[in-house]
Protein backbone atom coordinates (compact mmCIF):
# COMPACT_ATOMS: atom_id res chain seq x y z
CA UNK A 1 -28.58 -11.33 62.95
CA UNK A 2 -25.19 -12.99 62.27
CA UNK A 3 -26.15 -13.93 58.77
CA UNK A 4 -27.37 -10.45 57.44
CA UNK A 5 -23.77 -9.64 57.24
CA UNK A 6 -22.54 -12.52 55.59
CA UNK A 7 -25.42 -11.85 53.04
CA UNK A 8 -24.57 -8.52 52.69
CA UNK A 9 -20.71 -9.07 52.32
CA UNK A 10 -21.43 -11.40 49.47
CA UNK A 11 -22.82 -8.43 47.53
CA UNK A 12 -19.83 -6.85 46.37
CA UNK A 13 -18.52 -10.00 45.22
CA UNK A 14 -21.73 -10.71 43.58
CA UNK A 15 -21.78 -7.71 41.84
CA UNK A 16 -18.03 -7.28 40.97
CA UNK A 17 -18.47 -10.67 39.24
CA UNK A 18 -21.42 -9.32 37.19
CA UNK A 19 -19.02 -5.95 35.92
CA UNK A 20 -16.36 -7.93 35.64
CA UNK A 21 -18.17 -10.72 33.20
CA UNK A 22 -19.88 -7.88 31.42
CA UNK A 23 -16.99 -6.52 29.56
CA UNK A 24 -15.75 -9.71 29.13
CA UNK A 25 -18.49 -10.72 27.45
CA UNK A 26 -18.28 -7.76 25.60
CA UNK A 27 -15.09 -8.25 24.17
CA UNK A 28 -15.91 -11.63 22.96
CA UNK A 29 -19.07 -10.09 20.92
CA UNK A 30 -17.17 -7.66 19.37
CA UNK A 31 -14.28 -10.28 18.45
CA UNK A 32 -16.49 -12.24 17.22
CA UNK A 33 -18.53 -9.76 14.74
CA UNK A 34 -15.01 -8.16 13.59
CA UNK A 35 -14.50 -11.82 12.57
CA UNK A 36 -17.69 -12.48 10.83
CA UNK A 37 -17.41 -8.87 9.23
CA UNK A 38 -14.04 -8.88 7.85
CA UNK A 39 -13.13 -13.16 7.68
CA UNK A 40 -14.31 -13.74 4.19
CA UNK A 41 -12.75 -10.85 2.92
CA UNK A 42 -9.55 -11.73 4.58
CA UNK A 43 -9.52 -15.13 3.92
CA UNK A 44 -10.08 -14.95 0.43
CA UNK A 45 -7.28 -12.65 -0.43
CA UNK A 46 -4.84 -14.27 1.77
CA UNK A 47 -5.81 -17.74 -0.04
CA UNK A 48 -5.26 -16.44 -3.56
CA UNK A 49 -2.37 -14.75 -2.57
CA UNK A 50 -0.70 -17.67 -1.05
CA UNK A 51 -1.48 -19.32 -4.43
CA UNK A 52 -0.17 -16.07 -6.37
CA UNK A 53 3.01 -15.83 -3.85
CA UNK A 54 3.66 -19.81 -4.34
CA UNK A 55 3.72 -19.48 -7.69
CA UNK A 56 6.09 -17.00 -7.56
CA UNK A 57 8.71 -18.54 -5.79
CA UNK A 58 8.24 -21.64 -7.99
CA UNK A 59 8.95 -19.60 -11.10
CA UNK A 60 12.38 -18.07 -9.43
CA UNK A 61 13.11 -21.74 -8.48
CA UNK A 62 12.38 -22.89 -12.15
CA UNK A 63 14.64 -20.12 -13.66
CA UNK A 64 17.50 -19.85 -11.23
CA UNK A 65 18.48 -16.61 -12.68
CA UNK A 66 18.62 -15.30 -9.45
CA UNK A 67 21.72 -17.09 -8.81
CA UNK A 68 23.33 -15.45 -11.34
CA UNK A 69 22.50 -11.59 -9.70
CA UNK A 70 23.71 -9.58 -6.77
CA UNK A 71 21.67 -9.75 -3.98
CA UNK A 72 20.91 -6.02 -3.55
CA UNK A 73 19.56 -6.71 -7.66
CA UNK A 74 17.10 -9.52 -7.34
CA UNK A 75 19.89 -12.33 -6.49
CA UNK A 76 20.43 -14.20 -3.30
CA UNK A 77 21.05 -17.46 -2.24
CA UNK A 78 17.63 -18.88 -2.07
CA UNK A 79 14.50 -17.69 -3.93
CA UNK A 80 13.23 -15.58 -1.18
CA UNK A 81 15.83 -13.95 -1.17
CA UNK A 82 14.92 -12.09 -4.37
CA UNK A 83 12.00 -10.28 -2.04
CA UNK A 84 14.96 -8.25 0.15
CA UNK A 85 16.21 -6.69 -3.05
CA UNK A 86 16.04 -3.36 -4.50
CA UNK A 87 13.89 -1.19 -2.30
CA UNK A 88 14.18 -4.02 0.40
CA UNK A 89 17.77 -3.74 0.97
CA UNK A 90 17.62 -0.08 1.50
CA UNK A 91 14.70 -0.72 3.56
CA UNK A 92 16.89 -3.22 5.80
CA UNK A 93 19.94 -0.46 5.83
CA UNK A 94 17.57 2.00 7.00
CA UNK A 95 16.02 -0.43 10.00
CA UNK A 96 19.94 -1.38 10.76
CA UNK A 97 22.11 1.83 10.52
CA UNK A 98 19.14 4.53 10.34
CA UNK A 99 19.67 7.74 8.10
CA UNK A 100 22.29 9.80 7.04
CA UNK A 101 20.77 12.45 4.28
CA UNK A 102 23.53 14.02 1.95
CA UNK A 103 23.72 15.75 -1.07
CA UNK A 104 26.89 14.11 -2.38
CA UNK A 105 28.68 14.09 -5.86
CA UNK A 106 28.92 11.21 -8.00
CA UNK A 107 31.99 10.47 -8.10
CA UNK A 108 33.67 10.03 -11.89
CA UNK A 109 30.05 11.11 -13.00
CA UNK A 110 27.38 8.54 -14.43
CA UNK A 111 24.96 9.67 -17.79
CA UNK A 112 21.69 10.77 -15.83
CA UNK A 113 23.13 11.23 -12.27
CA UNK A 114 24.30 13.60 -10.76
CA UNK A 115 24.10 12.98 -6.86
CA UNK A 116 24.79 9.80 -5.00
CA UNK A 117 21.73 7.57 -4.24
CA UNK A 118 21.17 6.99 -0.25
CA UNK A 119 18.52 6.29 2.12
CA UNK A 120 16.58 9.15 2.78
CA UNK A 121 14.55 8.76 -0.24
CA UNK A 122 12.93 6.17 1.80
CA UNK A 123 10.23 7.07 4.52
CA UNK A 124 10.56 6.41 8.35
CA UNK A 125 7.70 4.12 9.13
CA UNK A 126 7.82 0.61 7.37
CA UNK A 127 11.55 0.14 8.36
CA UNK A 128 10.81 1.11 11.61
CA UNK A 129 8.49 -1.15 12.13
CA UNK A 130 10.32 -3.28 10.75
CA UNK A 131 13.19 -2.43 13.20
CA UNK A 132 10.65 -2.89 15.98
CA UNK A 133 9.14 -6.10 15.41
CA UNK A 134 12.87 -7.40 14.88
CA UNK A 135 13.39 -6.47 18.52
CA UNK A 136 10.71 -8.73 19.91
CA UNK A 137 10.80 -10.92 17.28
CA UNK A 138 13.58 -13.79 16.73
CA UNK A 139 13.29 -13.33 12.91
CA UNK A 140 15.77 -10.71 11.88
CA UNK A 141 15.07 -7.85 9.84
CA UNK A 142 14.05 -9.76 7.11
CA UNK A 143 11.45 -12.34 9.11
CA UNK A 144 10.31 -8.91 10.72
CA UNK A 145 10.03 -7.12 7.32
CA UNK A 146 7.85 -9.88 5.96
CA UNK A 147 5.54 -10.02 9.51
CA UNK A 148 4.86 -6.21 8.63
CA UNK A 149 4.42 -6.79 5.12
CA UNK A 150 1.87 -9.69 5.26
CA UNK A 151 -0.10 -8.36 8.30
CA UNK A 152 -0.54 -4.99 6.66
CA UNK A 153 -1.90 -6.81 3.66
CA UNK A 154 -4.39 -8.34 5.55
CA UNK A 155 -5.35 -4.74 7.09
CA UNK A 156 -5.74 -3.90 3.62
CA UNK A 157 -7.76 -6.37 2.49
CA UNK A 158 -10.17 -5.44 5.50
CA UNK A 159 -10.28 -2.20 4.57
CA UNK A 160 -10.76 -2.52 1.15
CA UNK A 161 -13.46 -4.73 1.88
CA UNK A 162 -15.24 -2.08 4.17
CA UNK A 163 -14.70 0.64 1.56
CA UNK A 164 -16.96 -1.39 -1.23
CA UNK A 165 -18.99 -3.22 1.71
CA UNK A 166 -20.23 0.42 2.22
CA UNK A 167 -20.88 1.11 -1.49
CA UNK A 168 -21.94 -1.90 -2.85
CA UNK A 169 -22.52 -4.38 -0.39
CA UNK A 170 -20.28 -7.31 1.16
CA UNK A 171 -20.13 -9.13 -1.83
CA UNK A 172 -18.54 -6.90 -3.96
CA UNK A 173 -16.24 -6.20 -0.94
CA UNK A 174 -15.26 -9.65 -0.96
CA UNK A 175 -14.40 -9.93 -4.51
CA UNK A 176 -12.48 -6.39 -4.55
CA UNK A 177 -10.45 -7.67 -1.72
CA UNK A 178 -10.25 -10.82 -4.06
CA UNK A 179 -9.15 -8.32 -6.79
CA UNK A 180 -6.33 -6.82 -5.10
CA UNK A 181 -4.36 -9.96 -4.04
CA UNK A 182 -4.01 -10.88 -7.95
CA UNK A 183 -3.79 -7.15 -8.96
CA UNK A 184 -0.48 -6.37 -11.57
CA UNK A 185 2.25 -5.39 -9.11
CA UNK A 186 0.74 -8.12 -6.42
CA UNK A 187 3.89 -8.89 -6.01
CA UNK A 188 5.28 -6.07 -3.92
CA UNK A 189 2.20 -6.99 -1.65
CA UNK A 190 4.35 -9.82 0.57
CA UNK A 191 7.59 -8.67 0.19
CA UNK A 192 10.28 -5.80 1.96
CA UNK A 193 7.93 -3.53 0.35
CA UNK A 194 5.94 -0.68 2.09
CA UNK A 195 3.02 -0.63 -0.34
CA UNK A 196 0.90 -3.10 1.69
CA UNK A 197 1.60 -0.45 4.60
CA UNK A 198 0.48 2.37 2.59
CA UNK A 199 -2.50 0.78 0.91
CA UNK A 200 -3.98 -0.46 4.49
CA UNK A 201 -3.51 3.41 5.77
CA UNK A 202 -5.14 4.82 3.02
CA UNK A 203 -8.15 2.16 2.84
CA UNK A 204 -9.24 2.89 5.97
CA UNK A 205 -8.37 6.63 5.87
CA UNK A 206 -10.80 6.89 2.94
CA UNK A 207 -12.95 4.66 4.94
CA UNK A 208 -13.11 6.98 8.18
CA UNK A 209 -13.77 9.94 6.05
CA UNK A 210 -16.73 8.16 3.90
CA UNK A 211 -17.77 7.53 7.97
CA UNK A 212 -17.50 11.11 8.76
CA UNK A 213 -14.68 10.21 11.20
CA UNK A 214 -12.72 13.07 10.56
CA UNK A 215 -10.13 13.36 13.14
CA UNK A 216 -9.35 9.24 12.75
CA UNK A 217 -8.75 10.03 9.00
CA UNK A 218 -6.46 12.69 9.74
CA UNK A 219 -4.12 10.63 12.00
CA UNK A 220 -4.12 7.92 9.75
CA UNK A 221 -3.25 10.10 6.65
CA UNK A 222 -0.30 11.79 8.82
CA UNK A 223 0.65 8.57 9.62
CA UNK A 224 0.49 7.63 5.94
CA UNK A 225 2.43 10.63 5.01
CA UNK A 226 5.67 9.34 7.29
CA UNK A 227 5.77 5.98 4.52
CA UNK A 228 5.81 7.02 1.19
CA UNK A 229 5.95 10.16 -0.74
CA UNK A 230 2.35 9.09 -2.51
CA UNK A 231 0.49 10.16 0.44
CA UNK A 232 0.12 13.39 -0.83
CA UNK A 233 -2.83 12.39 -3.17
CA UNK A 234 -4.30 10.84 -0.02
CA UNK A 235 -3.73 14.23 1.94
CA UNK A 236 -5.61 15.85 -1.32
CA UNK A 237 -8.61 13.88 -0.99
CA UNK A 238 -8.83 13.91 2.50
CA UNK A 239 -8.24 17.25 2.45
CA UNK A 240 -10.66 18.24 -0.08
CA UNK A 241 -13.37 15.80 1.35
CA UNK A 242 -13.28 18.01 4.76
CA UNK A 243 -13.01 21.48 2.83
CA UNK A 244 -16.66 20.48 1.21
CA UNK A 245 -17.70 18.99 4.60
CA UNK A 246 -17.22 22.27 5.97
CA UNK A 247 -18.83 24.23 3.56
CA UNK A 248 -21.74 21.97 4.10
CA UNK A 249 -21.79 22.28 7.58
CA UNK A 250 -23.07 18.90 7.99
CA UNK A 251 -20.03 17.53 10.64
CA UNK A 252 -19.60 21.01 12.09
CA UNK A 253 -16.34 23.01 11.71
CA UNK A 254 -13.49 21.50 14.35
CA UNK A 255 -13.84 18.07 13.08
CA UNK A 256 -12.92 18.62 9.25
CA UNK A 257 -10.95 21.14 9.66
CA UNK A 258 -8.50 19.04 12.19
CA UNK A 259 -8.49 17.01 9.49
CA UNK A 260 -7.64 19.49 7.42
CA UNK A 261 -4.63 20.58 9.74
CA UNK A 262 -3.16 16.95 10.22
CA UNK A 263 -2.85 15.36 7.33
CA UNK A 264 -0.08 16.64 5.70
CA UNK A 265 2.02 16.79 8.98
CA UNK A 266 3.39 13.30 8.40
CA UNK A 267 4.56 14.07 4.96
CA UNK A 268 5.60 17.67 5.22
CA UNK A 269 7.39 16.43 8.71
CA UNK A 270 9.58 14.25 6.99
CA UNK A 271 10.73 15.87 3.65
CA UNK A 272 11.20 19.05 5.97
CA UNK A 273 13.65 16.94 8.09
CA UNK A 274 15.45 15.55 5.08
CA UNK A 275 16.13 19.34 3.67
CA UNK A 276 17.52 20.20 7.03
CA UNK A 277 19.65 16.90 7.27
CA UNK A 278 20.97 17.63 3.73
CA UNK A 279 21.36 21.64 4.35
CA UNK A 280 19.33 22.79 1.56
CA UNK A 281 15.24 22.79 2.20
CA UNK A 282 14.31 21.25 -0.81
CA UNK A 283 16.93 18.17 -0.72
CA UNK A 284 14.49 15.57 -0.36
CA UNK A 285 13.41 16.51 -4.05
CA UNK A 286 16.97 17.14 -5.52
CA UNK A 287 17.52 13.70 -4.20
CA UNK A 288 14.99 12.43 -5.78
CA UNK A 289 15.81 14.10 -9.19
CA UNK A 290 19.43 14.10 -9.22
CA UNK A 291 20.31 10.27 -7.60
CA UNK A 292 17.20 8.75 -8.45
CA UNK A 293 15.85 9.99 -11.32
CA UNK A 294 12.11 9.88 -10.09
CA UNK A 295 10.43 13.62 -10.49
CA UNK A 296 7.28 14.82 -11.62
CA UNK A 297 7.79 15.45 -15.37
CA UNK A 298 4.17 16.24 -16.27
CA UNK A 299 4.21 12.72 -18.29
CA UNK A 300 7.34 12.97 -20.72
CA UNK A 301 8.81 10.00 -19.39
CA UNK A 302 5.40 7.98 -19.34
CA UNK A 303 4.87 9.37 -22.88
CA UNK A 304 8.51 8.64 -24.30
CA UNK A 305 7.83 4.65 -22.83
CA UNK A 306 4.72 4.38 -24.10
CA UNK A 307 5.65 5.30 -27.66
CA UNK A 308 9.09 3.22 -27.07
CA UNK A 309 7.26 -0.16 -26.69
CA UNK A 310 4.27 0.66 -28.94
CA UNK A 311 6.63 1.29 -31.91
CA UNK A 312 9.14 -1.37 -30.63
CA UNK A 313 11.97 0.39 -29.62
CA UNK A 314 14.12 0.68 -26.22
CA UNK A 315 15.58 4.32 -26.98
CA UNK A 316 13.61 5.43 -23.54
CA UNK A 317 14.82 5.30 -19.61
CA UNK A 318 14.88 1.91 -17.47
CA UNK A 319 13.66 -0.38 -20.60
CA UNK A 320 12.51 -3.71 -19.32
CA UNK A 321 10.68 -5.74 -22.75
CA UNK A 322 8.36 -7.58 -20.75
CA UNK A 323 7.51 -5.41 -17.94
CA UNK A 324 7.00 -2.57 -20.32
CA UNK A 325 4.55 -4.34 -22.26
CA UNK A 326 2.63 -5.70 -19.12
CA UNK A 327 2.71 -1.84 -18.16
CA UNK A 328 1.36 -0.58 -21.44
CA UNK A 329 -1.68 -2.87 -21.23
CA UNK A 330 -2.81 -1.22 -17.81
CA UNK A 331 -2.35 2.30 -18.62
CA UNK A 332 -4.10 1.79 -22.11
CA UNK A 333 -7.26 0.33 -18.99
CA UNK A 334 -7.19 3.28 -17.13
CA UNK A 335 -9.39 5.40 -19.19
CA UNK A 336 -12.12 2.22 -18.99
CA UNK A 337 -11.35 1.50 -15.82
CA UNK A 338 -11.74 5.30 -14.75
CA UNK A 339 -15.11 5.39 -16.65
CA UNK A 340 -16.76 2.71 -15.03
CA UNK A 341 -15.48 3.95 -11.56
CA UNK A 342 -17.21 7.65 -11.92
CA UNK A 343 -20.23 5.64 -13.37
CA UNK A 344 -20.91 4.12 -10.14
CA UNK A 345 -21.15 7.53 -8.23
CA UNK A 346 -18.40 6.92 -5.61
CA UNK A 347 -18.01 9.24 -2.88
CA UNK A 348 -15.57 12.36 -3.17
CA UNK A 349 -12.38 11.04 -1.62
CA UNK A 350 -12.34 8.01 -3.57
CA UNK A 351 -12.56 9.88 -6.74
CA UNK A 352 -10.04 12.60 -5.96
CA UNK A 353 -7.78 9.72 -4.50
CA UNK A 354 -7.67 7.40 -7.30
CA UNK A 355 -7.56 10.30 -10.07
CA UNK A 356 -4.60 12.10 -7.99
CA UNK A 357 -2.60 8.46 -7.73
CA UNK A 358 -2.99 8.22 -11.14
CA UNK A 359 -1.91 11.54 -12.09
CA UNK A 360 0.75 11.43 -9.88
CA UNK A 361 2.03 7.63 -11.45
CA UNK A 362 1.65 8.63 -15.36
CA UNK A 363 2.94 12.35 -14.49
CA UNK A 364 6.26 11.23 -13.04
CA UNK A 365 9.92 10.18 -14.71
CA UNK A 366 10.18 6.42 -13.42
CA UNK A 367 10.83 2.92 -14.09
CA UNK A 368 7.51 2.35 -16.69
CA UNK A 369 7.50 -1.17 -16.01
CA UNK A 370 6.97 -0.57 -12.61
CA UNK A 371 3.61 1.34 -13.30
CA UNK A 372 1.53 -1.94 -12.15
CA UNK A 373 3.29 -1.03 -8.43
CA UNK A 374 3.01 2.57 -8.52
CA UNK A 375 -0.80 1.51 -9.23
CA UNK A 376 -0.92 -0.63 -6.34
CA UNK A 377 -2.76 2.26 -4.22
CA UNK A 378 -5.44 2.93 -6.65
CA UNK A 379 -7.66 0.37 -5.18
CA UNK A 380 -10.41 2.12 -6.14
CA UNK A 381 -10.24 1.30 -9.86
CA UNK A 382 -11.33 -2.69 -8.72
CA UNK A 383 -14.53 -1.45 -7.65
CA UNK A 384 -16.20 -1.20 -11.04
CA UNK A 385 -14.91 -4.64 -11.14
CA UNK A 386 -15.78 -6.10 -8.64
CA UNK A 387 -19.58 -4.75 -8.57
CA UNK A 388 -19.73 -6.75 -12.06
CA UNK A 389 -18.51 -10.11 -10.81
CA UNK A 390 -21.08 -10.21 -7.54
CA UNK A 391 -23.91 -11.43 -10.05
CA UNK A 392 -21.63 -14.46 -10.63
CA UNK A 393 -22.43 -18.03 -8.75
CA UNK A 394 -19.40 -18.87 -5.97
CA UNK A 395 -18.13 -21.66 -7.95
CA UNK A 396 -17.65 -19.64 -11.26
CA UNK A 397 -15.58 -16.83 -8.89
CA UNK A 398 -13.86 -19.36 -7.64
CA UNK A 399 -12.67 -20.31 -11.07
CA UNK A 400 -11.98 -16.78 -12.13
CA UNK A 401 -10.06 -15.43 -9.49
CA UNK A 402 -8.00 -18.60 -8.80
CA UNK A 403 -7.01 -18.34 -12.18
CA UNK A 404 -6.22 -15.20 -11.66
CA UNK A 405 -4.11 -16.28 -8.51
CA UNK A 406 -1.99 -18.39 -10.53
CA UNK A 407 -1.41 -16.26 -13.34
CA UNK A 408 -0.45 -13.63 -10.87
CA UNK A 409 2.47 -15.32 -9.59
CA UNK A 410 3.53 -14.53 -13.25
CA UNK A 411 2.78 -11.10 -14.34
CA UNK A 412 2.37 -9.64 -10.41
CA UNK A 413 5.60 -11.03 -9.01
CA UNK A 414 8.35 -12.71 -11.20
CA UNK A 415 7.92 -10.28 -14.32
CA UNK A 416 8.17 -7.26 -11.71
CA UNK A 417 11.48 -8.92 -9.91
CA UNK A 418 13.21 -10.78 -12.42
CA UNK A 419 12.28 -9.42 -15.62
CA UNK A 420 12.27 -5.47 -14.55
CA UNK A 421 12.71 -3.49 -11.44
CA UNK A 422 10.27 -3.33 -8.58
């Protein structure tokens, strides 16, 4: 009788062990098949873009010109250093000091401007993270800047890759993923840049929505919406995509429409705080227009460029010889590029998305030369692309896109930094 409790009190143990493994177990499985998924997507663009990014810095080291410049405009002391510049060193003032919106004169006026430039023309969430990973990181804000920068390119990658996995298999995934890491503007990919941030929110926003997983869509387009201005063509397509979903009635009503409802609150949320910061409602767009001369103009600006560099003449805004021209080329591919994307039959918020980003780029008063960043998001446009290269063997990919890796390190990164203005 003295062992049936014995027996008995092993049970418990016996079967805690079992629930216990279980999940464990579990965990592993699903580790593992993320890994097998999503590796050879990731791997290959963080390969070529180590290439692409090595080149880079060996073309700043080759030139030295960036000895010669400030470091808030492309200098520094090292060749790395040219990646905090520009937009990275308000980035880095935002993560150290935080925000203070104003509306302030210029003083003595400057042709062009009429308001001081300052941070709140750059959105909350990349510095922040930035400012977080800093904290429990012994990098600095630069070290922490590049963490976010690189790790949301590899997000990216993965969710490019499951946007064209879903269309057109995993091999065209792979090679769009490929695509992006020696796309013009690469560049800005692994740098104190928020684009990688922004292009791995709205991957796998358009990703959740081509899912029907409406509500994850919306919190990753608000989310979008709190780093960079651009989201709104992502809240359009997401936003459109539900509006059809719920005339079809095919995910119900509540789902969509809380899409529907959140995201714009990440965008709206932010320019809303600027205007009250600055004490006029629309100040986040007088900002924009008045200190930084980036507005929608309906495509006068892109126009005026266009004609500049195609007649050979610099009588238009922020002319840069060699970025313009680079520039030129892609927008003169768009209408090709766009062709052979529709062709293919891609789902709604993939076409709204890419046709709104592009509106929204060639619409706008910028810097022209930095159209191949502004395109950055338009991931959608490698698809076409990348559906033509799977019929190629490994070896002749291989060839093609590490070419394209090295060349990148050219046109993606050091004619966008040294030669214009990212």
């Amino acid at each position: 009788m003295s062992a049936i409790p014995a027996v008995e009190s092993d049970l418990p143990e016996q079967r805690s062990g079992v629930t216990t493994a279980e999940p464990a177990l579990d965990w592993r499985e699903r580790a593992r098949d993320l890994v097998l998924r999503f590796g050879p997507a990731v791997w290959c663009y963080a390969v070529l873009k180590l290439v692409g990014f090595t080149v880079f810095m060996k073309l700043l080291s080759f030139s030295g010109d960036y000895l010669k410049k400030h470091p808030r405009f492309g200098g520094g002391a090292n060749p790395w250093d040219v990646l905090a510049s520009w937009d990275g060193w308000w980035y880095q003032q935002v993560a150290q000091f935080g925000y203070h919106p104003a509306l302030v004169a210029v003083p003595n006026g400057v042709p062009g401007f009429t308001i001081e430039q300052n941070s709140a023309a750059f959105f909350p969430l990349y510095p922040g993270l930035m400012r977080l990973v800093s904290e429990v990181t012994p990098f600095g804000l630069y070290g922490a800047g590049m963490i976010v920068s690189v790790v949301a390119s590899l997000f990216a990658a993965a969710g490019i890759y499951a946007v064209v996995d879903r269309m057109a298999g995993p091999r065209a995934g792979v090679i769009a993923a490929g695509l992006w890491a020696i796309a013009p503007g690469s560049g800005a990919e692994w740098a104190l840049y928020s684009d990688s941030l922004f292009v791995a929110l709205a991957a796998w926003s358009c990703y959740c929505v081509m899912t029907k997983q409406w509500v994850a869509a919306g919190v990753l387009t608000l989310v979008a919406g709190l780093n960079r201005p651009t989201s709104a063509a992502l809240i359009g397509a997401v936003g459109l995509a539900a509006l059809v979903e719920l005339y079809r009635r095919e995910s119900g009503v509540a789902r969509p429409l809380t899409a529907m409802l959140l995201a714009p609150l990440g965008l709206l949320g932010y320019v809303g705080w600027v205007g009250w910061r600055t004490g006029e409602w629309g100040g986040y767009f007088t900002l924009q227009h008045d200190a930084w001369l980036h507005y929608f103009d309906w495509g006068q600006g892109t126009w005026a460029a266009l004609r500049g560099v195609l007649l050979g003449r610099n009588d238009y805004p922020f002319a840069w010889h060699t970025a313009d021209m680079l520039a030129t080329l892609i927008v003169l591919s768009l209408p090709v590029l766009i062709v052979l994307l529709v062709r293919l039959r891609p789902p709604l918020v993939l076409t709204a998305y890419t046709l709104a980003t592009i509106v929204s780029v060639l619409g706008s008063l910028g810097i022209f030369g930095n159209t191949s960043r502004y395109l950055l998001p338009a991931f959608p446009l490698l698809i076409a692309l990348a559906v033509a290269m799977r019929k190629l063997s490994w070896p002749v990919l291989a060839a093609v896109l590490g070419f394209g890796a090295v060349a990148s390190g050219w046109y993606g990164g050091y004619v966008i930094f040294e030669l214009g203005i990212p």
